[in-house]
C-alpha atoms as a PDB file:
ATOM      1  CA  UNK A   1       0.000   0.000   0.000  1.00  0.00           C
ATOM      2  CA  UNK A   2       2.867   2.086   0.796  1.00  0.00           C
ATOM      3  CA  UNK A   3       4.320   1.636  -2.627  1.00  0.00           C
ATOM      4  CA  UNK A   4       1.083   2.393  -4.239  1.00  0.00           C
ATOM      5  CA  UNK A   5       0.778   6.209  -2.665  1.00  0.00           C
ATOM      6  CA  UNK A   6       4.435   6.878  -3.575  1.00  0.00           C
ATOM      7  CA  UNK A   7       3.495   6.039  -6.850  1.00  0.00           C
ATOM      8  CA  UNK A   8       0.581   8.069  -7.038  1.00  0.00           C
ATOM      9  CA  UNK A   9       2.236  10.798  -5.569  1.00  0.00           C
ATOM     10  CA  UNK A  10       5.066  11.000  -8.204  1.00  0.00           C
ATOM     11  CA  UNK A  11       3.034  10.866 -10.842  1.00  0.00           C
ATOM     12  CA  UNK A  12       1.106  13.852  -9.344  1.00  0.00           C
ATOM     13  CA  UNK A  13       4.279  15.471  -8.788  1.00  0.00           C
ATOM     14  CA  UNK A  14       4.957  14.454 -12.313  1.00  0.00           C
ATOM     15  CA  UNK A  15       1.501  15.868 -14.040  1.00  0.00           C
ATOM     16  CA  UNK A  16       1.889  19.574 -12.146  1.00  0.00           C
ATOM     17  CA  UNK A  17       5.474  19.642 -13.766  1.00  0.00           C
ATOM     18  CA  UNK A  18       3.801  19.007 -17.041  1.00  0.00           C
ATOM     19  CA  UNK A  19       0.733  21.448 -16.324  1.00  0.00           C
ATOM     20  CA  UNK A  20       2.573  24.110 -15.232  1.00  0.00           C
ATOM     21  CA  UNK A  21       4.763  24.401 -18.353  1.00  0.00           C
ATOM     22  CA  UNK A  22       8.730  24.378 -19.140  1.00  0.00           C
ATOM     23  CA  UNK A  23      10.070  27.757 -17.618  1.00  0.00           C
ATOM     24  CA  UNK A  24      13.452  27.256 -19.352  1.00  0.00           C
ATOM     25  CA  UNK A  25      11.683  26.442 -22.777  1.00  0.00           C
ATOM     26  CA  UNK A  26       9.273  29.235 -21.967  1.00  0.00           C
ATOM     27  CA  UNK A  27      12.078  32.122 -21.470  1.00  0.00           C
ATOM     28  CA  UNK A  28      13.444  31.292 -24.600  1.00  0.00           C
ATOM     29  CA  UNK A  29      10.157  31.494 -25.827  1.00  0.00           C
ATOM     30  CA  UNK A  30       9.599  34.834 -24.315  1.00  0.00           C
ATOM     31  CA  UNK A  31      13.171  36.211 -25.532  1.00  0.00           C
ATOM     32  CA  UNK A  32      12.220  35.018 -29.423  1.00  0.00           C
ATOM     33  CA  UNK A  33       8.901  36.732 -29.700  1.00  0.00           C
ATOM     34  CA  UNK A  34      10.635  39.660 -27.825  1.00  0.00           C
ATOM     35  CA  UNK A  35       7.800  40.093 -25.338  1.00  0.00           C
ATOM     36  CA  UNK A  36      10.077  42.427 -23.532  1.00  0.00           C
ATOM     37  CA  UNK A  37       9.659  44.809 -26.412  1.00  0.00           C
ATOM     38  CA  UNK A  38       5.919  46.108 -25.079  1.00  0.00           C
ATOM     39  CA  UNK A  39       6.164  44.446 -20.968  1.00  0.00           C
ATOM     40  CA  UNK A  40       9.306  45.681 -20.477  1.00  0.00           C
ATOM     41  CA  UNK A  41      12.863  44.375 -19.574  1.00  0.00           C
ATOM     42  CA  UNK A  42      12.135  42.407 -16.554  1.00  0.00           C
ATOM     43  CA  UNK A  43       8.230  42.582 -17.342  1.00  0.00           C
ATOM     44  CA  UNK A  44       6.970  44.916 -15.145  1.00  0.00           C
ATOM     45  CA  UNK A  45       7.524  47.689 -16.292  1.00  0.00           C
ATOM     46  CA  UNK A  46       5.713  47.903 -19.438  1.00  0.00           C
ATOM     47  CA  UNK A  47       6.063  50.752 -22.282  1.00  0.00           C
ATOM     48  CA  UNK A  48       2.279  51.420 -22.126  1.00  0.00           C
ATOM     49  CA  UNK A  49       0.623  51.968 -18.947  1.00  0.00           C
ATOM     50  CA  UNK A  50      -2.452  50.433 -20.052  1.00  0.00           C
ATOM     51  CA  UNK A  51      -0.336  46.928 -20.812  1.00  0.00           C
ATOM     52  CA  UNK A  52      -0.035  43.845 -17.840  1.00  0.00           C
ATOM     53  CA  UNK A  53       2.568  43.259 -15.959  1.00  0.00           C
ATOM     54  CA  UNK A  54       3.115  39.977 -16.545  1.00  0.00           C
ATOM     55  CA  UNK A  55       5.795  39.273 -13.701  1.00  0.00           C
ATOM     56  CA  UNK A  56       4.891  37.159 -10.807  1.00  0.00           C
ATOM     57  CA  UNK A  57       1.370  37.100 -12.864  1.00  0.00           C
ATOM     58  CA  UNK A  58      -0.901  33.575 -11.783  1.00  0.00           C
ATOM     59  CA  UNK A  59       0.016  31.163 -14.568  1.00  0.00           C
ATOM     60  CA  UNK A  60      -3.854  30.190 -14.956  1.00  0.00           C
ATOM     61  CA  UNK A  61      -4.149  34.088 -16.173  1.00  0.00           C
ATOM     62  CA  UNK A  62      -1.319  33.919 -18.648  1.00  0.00           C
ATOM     63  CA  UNK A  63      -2.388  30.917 -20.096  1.00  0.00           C
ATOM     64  CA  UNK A  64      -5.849  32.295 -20.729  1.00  0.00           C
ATOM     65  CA  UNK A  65      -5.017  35.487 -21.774  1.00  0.00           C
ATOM     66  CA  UNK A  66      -2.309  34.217 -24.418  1.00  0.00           C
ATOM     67  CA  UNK A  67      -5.287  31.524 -25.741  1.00  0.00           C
ATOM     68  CA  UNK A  68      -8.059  34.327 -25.714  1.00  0.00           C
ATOM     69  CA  UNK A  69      -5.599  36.421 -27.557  1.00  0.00           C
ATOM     70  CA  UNK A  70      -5.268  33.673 -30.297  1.00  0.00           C
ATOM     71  CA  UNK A  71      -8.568  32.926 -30.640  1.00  0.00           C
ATOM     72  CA  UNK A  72      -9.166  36.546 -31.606  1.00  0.00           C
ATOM     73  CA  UNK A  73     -12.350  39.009 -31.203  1.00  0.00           C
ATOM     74  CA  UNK A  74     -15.669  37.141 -30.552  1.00  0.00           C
ATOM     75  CA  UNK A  75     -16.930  35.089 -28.137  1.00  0.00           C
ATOM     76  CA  UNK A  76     -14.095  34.537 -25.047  1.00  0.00           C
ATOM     77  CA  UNK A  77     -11.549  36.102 -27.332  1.00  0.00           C
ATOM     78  CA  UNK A  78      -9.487  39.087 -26.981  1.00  0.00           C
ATOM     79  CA  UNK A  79      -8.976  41.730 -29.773  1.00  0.00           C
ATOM     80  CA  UNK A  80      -5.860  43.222 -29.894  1.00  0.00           C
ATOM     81  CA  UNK A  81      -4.243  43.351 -33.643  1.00  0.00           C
ATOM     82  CA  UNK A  82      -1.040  43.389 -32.175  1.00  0.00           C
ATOM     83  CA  UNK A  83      -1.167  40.575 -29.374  1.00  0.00           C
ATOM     84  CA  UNK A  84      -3.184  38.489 -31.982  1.00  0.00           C
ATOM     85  CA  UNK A  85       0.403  38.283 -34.300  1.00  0.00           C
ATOM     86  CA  UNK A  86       2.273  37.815 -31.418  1.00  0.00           C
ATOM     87  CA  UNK A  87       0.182  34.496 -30.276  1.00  0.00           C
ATOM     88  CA  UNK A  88      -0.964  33.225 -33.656  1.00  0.00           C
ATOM     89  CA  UNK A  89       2.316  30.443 -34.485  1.00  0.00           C
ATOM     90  CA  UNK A  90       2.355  29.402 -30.522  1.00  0.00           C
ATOM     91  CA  UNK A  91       1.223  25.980 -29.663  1.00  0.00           C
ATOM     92  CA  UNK A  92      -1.035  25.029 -26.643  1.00  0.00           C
ATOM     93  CA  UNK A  93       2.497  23.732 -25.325  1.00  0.00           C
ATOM     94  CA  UNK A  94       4.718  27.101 -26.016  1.00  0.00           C
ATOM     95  CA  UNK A  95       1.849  29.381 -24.411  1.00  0.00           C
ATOM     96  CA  UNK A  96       1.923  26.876 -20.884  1.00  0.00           C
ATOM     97  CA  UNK A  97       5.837  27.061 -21.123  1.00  0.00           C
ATOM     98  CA  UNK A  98       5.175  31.159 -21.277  1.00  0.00           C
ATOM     99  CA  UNK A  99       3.125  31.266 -18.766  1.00  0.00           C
ATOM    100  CA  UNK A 100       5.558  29.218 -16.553  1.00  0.00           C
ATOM    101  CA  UNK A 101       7.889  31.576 -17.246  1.00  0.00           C
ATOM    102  CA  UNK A 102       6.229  34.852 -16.439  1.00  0.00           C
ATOM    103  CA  UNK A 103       4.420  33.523 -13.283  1.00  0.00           C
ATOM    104  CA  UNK A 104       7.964  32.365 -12.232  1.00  0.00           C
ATOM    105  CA  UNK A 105       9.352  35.459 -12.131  1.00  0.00           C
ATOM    106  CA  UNK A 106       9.586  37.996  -9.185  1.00  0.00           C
ATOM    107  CA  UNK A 107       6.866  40.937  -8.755  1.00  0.00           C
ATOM    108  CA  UNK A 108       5.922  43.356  -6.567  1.00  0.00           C
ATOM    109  CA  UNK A 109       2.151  42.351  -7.307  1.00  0.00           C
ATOM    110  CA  UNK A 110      -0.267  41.587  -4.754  1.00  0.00           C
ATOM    111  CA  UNK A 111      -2.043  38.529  -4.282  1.00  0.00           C
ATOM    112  CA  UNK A 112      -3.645  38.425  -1.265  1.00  0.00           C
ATOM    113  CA  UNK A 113      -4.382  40.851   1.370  1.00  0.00           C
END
């Protein structure tokens, strides 16, 4: 029985690793499609005030953000022409290995009170 919950437990251990994305794969990522360029340097300080800061952001945000970005205007999508480019040759895979990334990262945001 003993066994058994180890088991389990690693491959729980195993599936968050999976779910929560490659943060390595996802700052190269990151680098490539220069998101730096409108977030900012260390991506929280972007060149727009009315752009996220994606630093330290919940990965369950990014993730949904980057697919409601792809999917475009309409229903549960976002418009934003330029956002839209940015997302359209990303894979399901590349967009949880972003979102690893940028949640990883250290932020002066606020999550609880």
């Amino acid at each position: 029985m003993k066994k058994l919950i180890i088991a389990l437990a690693a491959c729980v251990v195993s599936f968050n690793a999976f779910a929560g994305g490659n943060i390595a794969n996802g700052e190269a990522l990151a680098k490539k499609y220069n998101c730096a360029a409108c977030h900012g340097a260390d991506y929280t300080k972007a060149i727009d005030p009315s752009y996220p800061k994606l630093a330290g952001q919940h990965y369950d945000y990014l993730a949904h953000a980057l697919k409601a970005y792809k999917r475009g205007d309409g229903p549960n999508g976002r418009s934003n022409p330029i956002m839209a480019g940015q997302v359209k040759p990303l894979s399901d895979k590349d967009i949880a290995d972003i979102a690893a990334y940028l949640s990883s990262l250290p932020s002066s945001l606020v999550t609880h009170r």
